[in-house]
N, C-alpha and C. Protein backbone atom coordinates (compact mmCIF):
# COMPACT_ATOMS: atom_id res chain seq x y z
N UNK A 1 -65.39 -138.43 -48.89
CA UNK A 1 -66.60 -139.23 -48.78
C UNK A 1 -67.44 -138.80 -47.58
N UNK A 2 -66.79 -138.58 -46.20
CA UNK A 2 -67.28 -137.87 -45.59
C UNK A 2 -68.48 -136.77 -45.53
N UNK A 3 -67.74 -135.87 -46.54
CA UNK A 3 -68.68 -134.49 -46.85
C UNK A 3 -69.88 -134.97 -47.66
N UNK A 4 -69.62 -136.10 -48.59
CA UNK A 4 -70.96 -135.92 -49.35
C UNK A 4 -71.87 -137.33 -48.37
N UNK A 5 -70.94 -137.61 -47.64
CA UNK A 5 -72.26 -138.48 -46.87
C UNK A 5 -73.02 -137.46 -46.30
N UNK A 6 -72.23 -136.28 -45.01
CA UNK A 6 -72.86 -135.36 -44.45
C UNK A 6 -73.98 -134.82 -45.22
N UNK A 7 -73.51 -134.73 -46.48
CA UNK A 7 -74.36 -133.64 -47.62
C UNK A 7 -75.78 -134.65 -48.05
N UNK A 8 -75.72 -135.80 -47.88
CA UNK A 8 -76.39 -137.04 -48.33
C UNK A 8 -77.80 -136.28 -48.16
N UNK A 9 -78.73 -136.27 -47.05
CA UNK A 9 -80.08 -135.89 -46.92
C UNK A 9 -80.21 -134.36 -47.73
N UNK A 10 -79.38 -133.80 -47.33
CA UNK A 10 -79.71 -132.08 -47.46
C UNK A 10 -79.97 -131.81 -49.51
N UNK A 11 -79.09 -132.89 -50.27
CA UNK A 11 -78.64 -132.94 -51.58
C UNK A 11 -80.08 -133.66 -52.27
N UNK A 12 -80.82 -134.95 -51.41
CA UNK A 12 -82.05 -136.23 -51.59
C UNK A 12 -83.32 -134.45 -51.64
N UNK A 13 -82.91 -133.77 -50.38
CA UNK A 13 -84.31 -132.73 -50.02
C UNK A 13 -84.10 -132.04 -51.04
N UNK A 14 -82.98 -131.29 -52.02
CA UNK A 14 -82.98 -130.44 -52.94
C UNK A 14 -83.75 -130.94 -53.99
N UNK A 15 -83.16 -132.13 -54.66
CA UNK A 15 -83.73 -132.99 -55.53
C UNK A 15 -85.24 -133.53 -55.25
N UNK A 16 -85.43 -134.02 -54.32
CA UNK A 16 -86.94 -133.73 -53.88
C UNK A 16 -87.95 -132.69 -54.83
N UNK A 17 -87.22 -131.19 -53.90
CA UNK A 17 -87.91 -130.36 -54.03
C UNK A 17 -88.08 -129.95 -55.02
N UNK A 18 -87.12 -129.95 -55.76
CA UNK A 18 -87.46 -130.10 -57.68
C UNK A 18 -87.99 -130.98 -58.66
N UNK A 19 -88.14 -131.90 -57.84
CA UNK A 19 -88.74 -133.08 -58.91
C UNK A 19 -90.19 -133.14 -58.18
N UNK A 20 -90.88 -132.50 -56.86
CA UNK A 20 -92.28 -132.80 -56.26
C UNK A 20 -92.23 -131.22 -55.71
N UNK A 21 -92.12 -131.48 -54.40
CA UNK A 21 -92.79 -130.02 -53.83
C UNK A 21 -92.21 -130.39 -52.50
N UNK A 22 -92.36 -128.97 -51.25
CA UNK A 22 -91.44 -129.00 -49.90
C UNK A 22 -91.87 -130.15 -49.05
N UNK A 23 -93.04 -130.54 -49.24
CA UNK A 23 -93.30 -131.84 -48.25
C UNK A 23 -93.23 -133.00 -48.71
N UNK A 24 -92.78 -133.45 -49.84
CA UNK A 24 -92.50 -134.86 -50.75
C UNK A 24 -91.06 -134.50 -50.01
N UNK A 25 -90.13 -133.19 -50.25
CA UNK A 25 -88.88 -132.74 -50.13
C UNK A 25 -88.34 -133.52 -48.23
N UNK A 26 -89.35 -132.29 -47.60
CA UNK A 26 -89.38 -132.81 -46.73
C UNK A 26 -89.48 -134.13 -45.41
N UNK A 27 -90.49 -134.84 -46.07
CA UNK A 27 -90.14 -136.12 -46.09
C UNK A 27 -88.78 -136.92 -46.49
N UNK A 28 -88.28 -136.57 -47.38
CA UNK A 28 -87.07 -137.05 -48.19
C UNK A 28 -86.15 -137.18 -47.15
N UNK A 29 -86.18 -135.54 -46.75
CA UNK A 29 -84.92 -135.21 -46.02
C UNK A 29 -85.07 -135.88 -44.42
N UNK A 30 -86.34 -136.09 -43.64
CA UNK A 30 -86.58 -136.94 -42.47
C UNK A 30 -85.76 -138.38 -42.69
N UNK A 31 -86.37 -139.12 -43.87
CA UNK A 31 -86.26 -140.39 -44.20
C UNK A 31 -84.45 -140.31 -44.12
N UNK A 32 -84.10 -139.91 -45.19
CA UNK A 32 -82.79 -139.71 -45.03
C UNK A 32 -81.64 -139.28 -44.14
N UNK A 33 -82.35 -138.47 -42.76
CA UNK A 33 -81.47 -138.20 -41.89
C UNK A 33 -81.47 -139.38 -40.81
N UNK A 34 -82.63 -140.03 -40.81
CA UNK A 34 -83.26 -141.29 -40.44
C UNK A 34 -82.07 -142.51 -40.73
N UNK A 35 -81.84 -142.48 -42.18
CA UNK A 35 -81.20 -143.92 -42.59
C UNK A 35 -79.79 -143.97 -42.71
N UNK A 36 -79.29 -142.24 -43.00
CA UNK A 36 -77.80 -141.67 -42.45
C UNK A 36 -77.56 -142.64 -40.97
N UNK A 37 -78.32 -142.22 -40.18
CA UNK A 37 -77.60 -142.39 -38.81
C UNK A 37 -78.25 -143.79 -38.52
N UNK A 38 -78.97 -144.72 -38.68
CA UNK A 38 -79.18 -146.17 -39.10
C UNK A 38 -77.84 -146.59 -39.69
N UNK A 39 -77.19 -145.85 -40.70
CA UNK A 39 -75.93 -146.55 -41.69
C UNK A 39 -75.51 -146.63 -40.31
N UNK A 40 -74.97 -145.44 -39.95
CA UNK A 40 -73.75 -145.15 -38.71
C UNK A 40 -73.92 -145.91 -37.84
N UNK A 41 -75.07 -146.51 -37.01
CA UNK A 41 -74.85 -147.11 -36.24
C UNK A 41 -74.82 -148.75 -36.52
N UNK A 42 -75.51 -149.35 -37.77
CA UNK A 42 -75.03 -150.36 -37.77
C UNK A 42 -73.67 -150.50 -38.70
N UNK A 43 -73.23 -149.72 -38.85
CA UNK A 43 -71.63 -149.91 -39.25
C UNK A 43 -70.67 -150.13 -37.64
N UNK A 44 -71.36 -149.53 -36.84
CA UNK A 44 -70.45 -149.66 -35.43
C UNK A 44 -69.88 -148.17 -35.41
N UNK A 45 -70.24 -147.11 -35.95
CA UNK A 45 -69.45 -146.16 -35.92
C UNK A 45 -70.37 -144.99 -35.38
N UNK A 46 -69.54 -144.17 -34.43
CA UNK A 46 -69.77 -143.01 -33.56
C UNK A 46 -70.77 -142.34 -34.09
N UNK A 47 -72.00 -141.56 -33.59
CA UNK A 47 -72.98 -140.43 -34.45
C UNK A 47 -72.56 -139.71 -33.34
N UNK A 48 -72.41 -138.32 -34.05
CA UNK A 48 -71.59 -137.10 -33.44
C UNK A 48 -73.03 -136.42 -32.88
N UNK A 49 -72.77 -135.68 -31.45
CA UNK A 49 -73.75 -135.05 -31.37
C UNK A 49 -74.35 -134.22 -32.46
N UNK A 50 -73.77 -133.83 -33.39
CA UNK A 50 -74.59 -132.66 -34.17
C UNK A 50 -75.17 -133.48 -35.12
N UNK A 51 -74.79 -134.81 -35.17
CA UNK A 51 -75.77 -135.23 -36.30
C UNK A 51 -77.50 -135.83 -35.36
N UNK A 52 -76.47 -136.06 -34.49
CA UNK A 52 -78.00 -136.24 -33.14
C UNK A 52 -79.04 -135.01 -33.26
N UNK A 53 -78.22 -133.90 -32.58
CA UNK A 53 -79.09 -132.80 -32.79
C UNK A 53 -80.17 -132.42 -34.05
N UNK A 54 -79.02 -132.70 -35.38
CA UNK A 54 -79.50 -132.40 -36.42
C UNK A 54 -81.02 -133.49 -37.27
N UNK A 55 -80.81 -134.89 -36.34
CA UNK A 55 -81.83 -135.59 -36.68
C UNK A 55 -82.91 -135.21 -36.01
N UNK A 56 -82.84 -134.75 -34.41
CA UNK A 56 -83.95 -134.51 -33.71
C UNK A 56 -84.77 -133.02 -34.65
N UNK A 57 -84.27 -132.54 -34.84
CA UNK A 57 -84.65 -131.54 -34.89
C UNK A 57 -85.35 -131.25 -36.60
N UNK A 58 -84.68 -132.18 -37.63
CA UNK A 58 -85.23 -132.56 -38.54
C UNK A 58 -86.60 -133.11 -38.44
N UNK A 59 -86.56 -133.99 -37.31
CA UNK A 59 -87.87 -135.05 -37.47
C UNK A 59 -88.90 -134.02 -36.66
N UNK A 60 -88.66 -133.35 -35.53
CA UNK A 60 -89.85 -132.77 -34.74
C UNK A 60 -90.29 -131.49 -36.24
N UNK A 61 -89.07 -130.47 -36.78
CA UNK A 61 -90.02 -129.49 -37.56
C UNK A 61 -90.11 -129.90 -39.07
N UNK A 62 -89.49 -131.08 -39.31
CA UNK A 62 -89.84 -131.42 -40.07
C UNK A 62 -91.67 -132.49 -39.67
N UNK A 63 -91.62 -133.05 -39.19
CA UNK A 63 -92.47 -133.55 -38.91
C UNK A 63 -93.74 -132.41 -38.52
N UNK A 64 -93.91 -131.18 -37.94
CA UNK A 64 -94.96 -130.27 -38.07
C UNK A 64 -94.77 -129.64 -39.02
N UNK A 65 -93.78 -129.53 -40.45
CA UNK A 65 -94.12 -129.19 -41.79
C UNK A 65 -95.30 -130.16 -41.91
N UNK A 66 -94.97 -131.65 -42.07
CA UNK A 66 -95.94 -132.81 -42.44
C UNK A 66 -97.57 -132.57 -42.33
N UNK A 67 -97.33 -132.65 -40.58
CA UNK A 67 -98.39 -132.43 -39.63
C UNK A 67 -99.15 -131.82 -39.99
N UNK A 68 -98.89 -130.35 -39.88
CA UNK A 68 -99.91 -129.31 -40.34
C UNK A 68 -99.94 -128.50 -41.71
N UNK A 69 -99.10 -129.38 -43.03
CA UNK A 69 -98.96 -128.99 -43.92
C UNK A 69 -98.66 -127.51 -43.77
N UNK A 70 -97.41 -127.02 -43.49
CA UNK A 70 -96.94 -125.81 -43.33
C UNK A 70 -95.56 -125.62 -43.68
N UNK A 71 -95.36 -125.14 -44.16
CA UNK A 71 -93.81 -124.67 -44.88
C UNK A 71 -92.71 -123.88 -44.16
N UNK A 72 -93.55 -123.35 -42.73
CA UNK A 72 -92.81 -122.08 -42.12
C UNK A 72 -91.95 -123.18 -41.24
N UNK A 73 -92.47 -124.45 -40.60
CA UNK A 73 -92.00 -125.19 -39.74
C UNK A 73 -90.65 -125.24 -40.41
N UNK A 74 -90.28 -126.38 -41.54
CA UNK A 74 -88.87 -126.50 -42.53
C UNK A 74 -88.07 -125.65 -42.36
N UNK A 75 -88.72 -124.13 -42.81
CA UNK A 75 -87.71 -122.91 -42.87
C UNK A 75 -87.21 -123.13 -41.34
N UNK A 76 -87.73 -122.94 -40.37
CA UNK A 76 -86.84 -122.51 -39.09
C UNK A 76 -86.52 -123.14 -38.76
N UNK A 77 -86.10 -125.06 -39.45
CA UNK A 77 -84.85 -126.20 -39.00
C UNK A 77 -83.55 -125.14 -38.92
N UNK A 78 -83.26 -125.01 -39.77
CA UNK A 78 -81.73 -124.31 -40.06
C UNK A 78 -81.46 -123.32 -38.94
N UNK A 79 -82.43 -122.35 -38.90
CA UNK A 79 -82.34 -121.26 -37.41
C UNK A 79 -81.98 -121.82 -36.06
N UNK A 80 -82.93 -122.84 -35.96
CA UNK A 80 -82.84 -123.32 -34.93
C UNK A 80 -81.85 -124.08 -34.25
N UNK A 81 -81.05 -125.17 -35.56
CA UNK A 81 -79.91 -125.93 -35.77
C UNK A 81 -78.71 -125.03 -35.22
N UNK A 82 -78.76 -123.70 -36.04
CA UNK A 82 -77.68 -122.56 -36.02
C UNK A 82 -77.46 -122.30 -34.85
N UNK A 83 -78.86 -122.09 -34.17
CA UNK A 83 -78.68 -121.45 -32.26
C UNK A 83 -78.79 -122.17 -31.82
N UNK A 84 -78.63 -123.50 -31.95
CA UNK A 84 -78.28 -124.66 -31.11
C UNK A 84 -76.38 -124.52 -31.11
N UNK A 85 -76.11 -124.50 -32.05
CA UNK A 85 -74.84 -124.50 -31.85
C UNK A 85 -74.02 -123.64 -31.85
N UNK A 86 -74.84 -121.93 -31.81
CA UNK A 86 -73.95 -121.44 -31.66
C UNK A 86 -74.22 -121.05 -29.82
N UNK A 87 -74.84 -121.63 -29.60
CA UNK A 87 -75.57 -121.80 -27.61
C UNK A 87 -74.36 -122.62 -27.15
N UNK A 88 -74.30 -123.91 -27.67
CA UNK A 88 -73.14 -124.89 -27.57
C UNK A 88 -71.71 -124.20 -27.36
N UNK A 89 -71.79 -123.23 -28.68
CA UNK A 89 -70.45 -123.15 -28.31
C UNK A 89 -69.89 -122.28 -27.04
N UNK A 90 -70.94 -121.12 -26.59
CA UNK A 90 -70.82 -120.03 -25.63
C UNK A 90 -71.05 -120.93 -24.30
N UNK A 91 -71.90 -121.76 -24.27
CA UNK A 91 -72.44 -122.04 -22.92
C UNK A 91 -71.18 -123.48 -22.35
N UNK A 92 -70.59 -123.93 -23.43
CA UNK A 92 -69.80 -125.16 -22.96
C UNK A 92 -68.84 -124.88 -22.22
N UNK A 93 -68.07 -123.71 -22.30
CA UNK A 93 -66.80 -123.57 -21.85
C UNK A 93 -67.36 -123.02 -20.27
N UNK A 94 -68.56 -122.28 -19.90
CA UNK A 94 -69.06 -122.13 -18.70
C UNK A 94 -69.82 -123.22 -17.76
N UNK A 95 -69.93 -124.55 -18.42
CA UNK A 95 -70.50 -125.35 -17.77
C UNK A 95 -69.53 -126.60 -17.70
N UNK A 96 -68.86 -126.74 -18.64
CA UNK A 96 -67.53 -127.56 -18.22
C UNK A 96 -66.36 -127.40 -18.79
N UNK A 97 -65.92 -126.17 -18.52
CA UNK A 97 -64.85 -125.18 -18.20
C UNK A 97 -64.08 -126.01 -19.31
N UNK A 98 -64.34 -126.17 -20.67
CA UNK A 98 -63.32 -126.68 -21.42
C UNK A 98 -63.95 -125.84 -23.10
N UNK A 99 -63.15 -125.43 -23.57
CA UNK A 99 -63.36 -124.68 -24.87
C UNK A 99 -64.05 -125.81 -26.10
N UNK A 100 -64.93 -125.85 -26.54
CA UNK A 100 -64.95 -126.94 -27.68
C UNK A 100 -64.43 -127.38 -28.41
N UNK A 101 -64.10 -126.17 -29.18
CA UNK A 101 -63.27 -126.28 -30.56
C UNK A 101 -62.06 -127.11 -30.41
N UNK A 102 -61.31 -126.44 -28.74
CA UNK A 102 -59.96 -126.72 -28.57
C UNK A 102 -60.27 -128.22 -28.32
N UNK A 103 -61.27 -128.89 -27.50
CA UNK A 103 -61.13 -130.04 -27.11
C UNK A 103 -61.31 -130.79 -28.44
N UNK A 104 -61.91 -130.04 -29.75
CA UNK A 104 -62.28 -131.46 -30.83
C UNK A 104 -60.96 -131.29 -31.39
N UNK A 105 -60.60 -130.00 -31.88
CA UNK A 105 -59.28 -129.60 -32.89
C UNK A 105 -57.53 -129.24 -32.14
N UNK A 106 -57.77 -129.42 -30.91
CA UNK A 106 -56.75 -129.37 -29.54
C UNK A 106 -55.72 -130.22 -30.64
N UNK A 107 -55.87 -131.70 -30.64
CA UNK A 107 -54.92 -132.42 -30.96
C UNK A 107 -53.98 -132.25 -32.09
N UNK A 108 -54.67 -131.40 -33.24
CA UNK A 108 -53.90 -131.25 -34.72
C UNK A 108 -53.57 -129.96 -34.75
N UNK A 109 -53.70 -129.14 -33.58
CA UNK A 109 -53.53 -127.75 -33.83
C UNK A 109 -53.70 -126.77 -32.82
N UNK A 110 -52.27 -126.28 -32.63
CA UNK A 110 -52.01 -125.12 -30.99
C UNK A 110 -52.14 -124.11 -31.73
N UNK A 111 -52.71 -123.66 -30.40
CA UNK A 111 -53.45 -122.11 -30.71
C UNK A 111 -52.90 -121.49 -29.20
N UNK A 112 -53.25 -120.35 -28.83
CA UNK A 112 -52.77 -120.15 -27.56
C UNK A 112 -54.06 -120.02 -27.26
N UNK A 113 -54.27 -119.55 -25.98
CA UNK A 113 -55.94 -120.02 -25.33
C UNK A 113 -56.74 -118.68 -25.62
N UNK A 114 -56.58 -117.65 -25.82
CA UNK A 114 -57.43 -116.21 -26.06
C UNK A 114 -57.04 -116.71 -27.91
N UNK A 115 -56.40 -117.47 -28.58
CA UNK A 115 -57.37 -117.53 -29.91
C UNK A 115 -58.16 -118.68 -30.20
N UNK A 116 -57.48 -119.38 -29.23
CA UNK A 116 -59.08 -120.71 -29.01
C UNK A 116 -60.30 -119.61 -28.71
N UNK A 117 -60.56 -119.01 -28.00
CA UNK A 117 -61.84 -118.34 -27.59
C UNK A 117 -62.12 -117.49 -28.55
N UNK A 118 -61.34 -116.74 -29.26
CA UNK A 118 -61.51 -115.56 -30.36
C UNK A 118 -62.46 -116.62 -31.38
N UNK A 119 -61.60 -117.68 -31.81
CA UNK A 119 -62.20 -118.47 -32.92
C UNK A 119 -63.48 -119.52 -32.00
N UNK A 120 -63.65 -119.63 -30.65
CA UNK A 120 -65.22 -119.97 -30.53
C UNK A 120 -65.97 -118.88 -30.51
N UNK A 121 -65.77 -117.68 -30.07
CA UNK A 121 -66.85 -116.65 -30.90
C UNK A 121 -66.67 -116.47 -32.07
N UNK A 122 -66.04 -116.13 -32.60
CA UNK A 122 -66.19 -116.12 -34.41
C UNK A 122 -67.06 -117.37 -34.86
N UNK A 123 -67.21 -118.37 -34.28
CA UNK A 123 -67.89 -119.85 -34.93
C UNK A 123 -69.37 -119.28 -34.08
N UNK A 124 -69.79 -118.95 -33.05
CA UNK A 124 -70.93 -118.95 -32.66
C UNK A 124 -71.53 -117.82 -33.16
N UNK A 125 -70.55 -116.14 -33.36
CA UNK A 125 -71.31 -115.26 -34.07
C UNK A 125 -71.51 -116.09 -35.86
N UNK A 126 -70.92 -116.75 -36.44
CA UNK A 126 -71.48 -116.89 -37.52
C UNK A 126 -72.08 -118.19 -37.58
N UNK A 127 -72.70 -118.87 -36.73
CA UNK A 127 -74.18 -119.78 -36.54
C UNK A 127 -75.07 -119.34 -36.12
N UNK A 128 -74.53 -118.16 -35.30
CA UNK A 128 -76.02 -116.87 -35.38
C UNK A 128 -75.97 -115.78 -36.61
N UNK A 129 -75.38 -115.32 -37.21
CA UNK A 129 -75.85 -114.63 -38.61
C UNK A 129 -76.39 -115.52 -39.64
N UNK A 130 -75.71 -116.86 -39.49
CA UNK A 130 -76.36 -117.91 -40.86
C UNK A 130 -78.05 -117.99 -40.29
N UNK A 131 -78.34 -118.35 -38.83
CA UNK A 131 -79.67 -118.32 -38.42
C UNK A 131 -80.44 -117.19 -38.69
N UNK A 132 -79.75 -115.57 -38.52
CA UNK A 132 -80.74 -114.80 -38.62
C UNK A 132 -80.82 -114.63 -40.73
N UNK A 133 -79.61 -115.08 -41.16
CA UNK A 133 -79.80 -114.86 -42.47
C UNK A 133 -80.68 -115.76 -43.20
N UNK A 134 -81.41 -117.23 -42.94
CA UNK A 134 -81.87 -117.99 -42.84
C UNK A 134 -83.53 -117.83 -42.92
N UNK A 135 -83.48 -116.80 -41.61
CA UNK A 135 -84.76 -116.14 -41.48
C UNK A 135 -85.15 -115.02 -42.55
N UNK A 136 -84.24 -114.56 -42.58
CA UNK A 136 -84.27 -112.93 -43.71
C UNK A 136 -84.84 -113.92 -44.99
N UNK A 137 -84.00 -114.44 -45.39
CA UNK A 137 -84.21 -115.14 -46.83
C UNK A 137 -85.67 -115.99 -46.63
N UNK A 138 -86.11 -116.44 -45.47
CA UNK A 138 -87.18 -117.50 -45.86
C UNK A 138 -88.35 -116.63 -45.58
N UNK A 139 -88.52 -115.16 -45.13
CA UNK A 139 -89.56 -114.71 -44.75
C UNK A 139 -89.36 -113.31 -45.92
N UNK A 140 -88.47 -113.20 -46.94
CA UNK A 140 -88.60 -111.93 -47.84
C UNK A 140 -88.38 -112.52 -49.29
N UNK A 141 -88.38 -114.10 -48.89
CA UNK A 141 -87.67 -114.51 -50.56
C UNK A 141 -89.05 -115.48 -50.94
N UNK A 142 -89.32 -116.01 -52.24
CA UNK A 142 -90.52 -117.12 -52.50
C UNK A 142 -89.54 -118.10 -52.17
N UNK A 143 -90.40 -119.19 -51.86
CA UNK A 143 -90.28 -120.76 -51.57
C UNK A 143 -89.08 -121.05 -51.74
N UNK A 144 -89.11 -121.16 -53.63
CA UNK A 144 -87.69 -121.76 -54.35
C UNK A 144 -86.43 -121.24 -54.01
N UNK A 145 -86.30 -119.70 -53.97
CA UNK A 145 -85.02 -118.68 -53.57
C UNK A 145 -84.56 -119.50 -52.08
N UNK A 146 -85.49 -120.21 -51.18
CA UNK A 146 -85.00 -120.60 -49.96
C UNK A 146 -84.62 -121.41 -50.03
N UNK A 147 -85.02 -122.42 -50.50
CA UNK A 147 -84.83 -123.90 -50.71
C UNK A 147 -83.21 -123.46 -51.66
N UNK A 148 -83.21 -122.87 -52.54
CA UNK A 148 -81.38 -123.02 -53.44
C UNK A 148 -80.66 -122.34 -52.28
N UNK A 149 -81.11 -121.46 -51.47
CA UNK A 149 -79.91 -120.80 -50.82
C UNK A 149 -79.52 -121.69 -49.33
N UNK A 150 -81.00 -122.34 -48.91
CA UNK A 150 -80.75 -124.00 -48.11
C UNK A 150 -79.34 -124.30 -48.39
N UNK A 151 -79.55 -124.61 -49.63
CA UNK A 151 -78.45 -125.63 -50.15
C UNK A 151 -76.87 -124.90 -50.28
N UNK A 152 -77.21 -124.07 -51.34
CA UNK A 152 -76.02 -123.76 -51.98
C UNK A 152 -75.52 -122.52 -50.81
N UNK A 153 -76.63 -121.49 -51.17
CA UNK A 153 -75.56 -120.56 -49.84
C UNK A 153 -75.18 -120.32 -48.76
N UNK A 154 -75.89 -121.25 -47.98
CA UNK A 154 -75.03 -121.76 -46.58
C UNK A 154 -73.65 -122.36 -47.01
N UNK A 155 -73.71 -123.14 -47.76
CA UNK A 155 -72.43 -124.08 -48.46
C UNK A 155 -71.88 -123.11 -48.63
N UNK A 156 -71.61 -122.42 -49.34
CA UNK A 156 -71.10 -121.67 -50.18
C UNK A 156 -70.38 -120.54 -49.26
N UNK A 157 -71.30 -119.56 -48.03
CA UNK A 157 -70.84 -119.03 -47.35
C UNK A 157 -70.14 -120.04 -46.14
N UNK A 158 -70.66 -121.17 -45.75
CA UNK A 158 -69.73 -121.68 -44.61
C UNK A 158 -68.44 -121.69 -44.98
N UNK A 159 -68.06 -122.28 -46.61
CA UNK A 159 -66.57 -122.66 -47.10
C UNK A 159 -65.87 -121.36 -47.07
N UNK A 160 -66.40 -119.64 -47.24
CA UNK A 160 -65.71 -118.91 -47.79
C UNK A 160 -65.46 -118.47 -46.05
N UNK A 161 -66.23 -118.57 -44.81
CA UNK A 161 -65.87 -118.30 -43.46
C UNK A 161 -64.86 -119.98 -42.70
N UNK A 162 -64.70 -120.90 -43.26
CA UNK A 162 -64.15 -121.84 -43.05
C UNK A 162 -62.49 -121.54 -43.68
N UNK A 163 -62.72 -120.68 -44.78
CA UNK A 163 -60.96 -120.41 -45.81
C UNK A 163 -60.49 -119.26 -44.91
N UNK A 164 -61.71 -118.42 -44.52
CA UNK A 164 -61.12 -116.96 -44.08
C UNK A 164 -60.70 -117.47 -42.58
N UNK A 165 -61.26 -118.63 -41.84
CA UNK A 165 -60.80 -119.07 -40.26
C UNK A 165 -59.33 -119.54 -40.27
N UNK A 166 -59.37 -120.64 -41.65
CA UNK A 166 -57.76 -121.19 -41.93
C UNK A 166 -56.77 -120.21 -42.10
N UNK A 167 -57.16 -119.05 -42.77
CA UNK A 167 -56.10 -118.10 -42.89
C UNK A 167 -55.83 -117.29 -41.72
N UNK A 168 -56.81 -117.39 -40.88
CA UNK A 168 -56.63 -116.50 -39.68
C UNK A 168 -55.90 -117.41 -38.79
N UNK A 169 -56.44 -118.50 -37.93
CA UNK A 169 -55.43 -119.42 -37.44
C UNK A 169 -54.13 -119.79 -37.93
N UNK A 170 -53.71 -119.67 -39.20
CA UNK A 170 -52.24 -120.12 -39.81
C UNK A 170 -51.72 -118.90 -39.20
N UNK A 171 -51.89 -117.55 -38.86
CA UNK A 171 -51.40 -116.23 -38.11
C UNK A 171 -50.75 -116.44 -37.17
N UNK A 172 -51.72 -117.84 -36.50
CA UNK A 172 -52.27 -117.24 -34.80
C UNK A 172 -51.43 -118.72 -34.51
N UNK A 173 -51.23 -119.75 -35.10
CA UNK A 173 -50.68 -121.78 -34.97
C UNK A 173 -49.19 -121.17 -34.34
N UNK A 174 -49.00 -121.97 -33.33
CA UNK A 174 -47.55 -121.90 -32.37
C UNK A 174 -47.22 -123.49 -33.48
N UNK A 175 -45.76 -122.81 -33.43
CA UNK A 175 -45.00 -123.94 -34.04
C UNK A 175 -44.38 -125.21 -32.70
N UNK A 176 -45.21 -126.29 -33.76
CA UNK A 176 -44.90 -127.91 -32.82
C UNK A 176 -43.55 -127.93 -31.94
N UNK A 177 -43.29 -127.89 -31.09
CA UNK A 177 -41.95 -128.07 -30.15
C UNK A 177 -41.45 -129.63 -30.54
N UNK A 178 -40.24 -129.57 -31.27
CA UNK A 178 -39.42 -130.54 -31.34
C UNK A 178 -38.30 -131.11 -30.85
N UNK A 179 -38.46 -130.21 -29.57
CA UNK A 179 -37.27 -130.76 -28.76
C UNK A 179 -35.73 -130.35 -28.82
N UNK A 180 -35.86 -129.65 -30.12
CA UNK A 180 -34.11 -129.08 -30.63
C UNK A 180 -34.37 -127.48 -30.65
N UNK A 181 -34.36 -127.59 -29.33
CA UNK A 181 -34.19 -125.81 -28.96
C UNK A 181 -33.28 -125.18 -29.03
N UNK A 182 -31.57 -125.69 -29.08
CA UNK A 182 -30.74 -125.40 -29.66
C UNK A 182 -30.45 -125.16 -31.17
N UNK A 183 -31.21 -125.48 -31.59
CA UNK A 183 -31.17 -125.41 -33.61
C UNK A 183 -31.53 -123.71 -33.86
């Protein structure tokens, strides 16, 4: 339920954009990242920075799509989203000396500390290729080709670099210490 809440605005903007055009779309997807994090907070429940990030940043270029009726603004949410976090992930561990990943995923899963860092560059180089691929596609492809690959091939490529991370960490996972070191 999770995922398709996450998916909630991005799924309203697809459908949008097929049933009107990028700024009916666009709108959609403001309104909706809008009433996402409205649910969350009057449920009483946590909004994660990235959905923070991801609303600000919806409403300012989404909002100069609106503004100046322009289409280029929309396209470079995703770029921008991407090098936001893949900035996050390089710059955190130098400003408060703690790895990200390890501090969110620390608890369900040992890694030794050079593949905590291997796997925060691997996560920040590929929020910078999805950004520059983002760009490639919205400045060599028409409208529609951007808007399905919005959707589907970010999806599509995050899950197949999300299977290839699981298989790489199951390599790299120190087995839980249970205390029977004699066994």
């Amino acid at each position: 339920m999770k995922l398709l809440f996450d998916l909630f605005p991005i799924l309203l903007f697809f459908a949008a954009f097929k049933l009107a055009d990028i700024y009916v779309a666009t709108g959609v997807a403001i309104a909706a990242t809008v009433l996402q994090i409205a649910w969350l907070k009057l449920r009483g429940r946590a909004v994660e920075p990235m959905q923070w990030a991801s609303l600000g940043i919806i409403v300012v270029f989404g909002g100069m799509t609106l503004l100046f009726h322009d289409e280029t603004f929309i396209k470079w949410k995703p770029t921008v989203l991407y090098g936001l976090f893949a900035a996050a992930l390089l710059l955190a561990p130098r400003l408060t000396g703690k790895n990200p990943l390890r501090a969110i995923m620390g608890a369900q899963l040992s890694l030794p500390p050079r593949i905590w860092q291997r796997l925060t560059w691997a996560w920040a180089g590929f929020f910078a290729a999805m950004g520059a691929l983002n760009l490639f596609v919205a400045y060599r492809f028409p409208l529609e080709t951007w808007v399905d690959f919005k959707v589907f091939g970010t999806l599509g490529l995050t899950i197949v670099f999300v299977i290839v991370q699981a298989v790489w960490i199951g390599r790299h996972a120190e087995e839980p210490e249970t205390g029977d070191a004699g066994r």
